[in-house]
Protein backbone atom coordinates (compact mmCIF):
# COMPACT_ATOMS: atom_id res chain seq x y z
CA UNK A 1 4.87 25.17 23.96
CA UNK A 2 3.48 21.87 22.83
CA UNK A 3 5.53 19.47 20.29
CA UNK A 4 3.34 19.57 16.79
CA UNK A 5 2.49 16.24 16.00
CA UNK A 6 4.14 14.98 12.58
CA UNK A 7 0.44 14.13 11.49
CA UNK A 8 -0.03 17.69 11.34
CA UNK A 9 2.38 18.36 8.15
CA UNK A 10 1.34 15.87 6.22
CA UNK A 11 -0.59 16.29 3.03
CA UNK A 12 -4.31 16.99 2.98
CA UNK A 13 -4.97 13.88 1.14
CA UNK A 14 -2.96 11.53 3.14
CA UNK A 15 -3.86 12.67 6.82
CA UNK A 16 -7.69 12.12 5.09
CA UNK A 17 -6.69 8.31 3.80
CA UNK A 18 -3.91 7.39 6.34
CA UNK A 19 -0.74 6.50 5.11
CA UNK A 20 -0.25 4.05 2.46
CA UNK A 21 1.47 1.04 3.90
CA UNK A 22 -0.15 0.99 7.75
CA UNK A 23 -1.56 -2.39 6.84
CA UNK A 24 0.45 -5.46 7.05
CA UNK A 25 -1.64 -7.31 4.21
CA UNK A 26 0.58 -7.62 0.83
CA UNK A 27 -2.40 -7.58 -1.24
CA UNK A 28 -3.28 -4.45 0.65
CA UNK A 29 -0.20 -3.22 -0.18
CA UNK A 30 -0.13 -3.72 -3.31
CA UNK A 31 -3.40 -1.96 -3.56
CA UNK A 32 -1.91 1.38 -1.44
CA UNK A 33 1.04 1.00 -4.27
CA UNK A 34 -1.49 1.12 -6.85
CA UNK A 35 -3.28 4.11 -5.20
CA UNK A 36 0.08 5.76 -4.80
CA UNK A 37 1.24 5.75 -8.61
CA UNK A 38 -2.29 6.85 -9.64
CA UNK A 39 -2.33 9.21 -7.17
CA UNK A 40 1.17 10.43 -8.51
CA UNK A 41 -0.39 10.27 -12.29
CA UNK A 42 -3.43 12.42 -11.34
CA UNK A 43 -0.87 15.09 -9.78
CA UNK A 44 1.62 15.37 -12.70
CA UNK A 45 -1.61 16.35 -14.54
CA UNK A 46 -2.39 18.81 -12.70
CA UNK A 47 0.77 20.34 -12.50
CA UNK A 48 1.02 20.50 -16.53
CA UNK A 49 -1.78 22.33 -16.38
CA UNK A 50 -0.74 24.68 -13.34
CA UNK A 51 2.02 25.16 -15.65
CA UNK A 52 -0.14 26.52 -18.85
CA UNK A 53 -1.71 28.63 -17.30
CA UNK A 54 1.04 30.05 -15.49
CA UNK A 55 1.84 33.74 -17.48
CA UNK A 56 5.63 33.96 -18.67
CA UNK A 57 6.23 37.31 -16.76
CA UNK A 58 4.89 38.55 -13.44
CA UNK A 59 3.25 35.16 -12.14
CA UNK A 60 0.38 35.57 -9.79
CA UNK A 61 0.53 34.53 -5.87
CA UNK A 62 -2.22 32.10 -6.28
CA UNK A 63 -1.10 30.23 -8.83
CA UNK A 64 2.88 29.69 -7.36
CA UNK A 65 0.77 28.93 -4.57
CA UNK A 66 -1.27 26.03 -6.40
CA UNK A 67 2.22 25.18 -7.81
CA UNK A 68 4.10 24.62 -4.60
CA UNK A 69 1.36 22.66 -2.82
CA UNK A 70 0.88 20.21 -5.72
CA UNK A 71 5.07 19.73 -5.77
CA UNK A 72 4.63 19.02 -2.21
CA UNK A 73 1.93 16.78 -2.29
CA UNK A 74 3.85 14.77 -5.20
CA UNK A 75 6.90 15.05 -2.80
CA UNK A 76 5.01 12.85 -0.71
CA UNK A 77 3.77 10.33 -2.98
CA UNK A 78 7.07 9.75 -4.58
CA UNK A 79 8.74 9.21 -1.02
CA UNK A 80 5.91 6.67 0.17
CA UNK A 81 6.75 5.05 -3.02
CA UNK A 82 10.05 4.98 -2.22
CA UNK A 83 9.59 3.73 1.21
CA UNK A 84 7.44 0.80 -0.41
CA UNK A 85 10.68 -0.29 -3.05
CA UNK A 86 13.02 -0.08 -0.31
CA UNK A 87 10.97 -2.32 1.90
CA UNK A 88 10.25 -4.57 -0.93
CA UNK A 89 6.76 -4.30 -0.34
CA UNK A 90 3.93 -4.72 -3.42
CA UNK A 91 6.10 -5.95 -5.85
């Protein structure tokens, strides 16, 4: 059996845009950075509202679903981010 290639776990989103800090540039960096905390923004709003509509008792497959992929996907984002602040990159 073939070893999966790491690309293949990644977030929808980021094996579509390529990761945030390939380039060297620091300006581009900074702009990935930027990308990164709007990115993480956009997903905290969606999963407040993932979260009102989410029923109280007996929550639907679908929705835990939506719920668990969006976590991820923020997962991901904060982590880059974290990457970037330990590297000292974009600030």
């Amino acid at each position: 059996m073939a070893a999966a290639s790491s690309r293949e776990y990644q977030p929808e989103w980021l094996a579509r845009n390529g990761h945030p800090y390939e380039s060297l540039n620091r300006k581009s960096v900074k702009m990935n950075k930027t990308k990164l905390e709007d990115k993480l923004k956009e997903l905290d709003e969606k999963i407040a509202e993932v979260n009102k509509r989410m029923p109280a008792h007996s929550a639907k497959p679908p929705i835990m679903t939506e719920l668990f992929e969006l976590e991820d996907e923020r997962d991901a984002v904060l982590k880059q981010l974290e990457v970037l602040k330990k590297k000292k990159i974009g600030n």
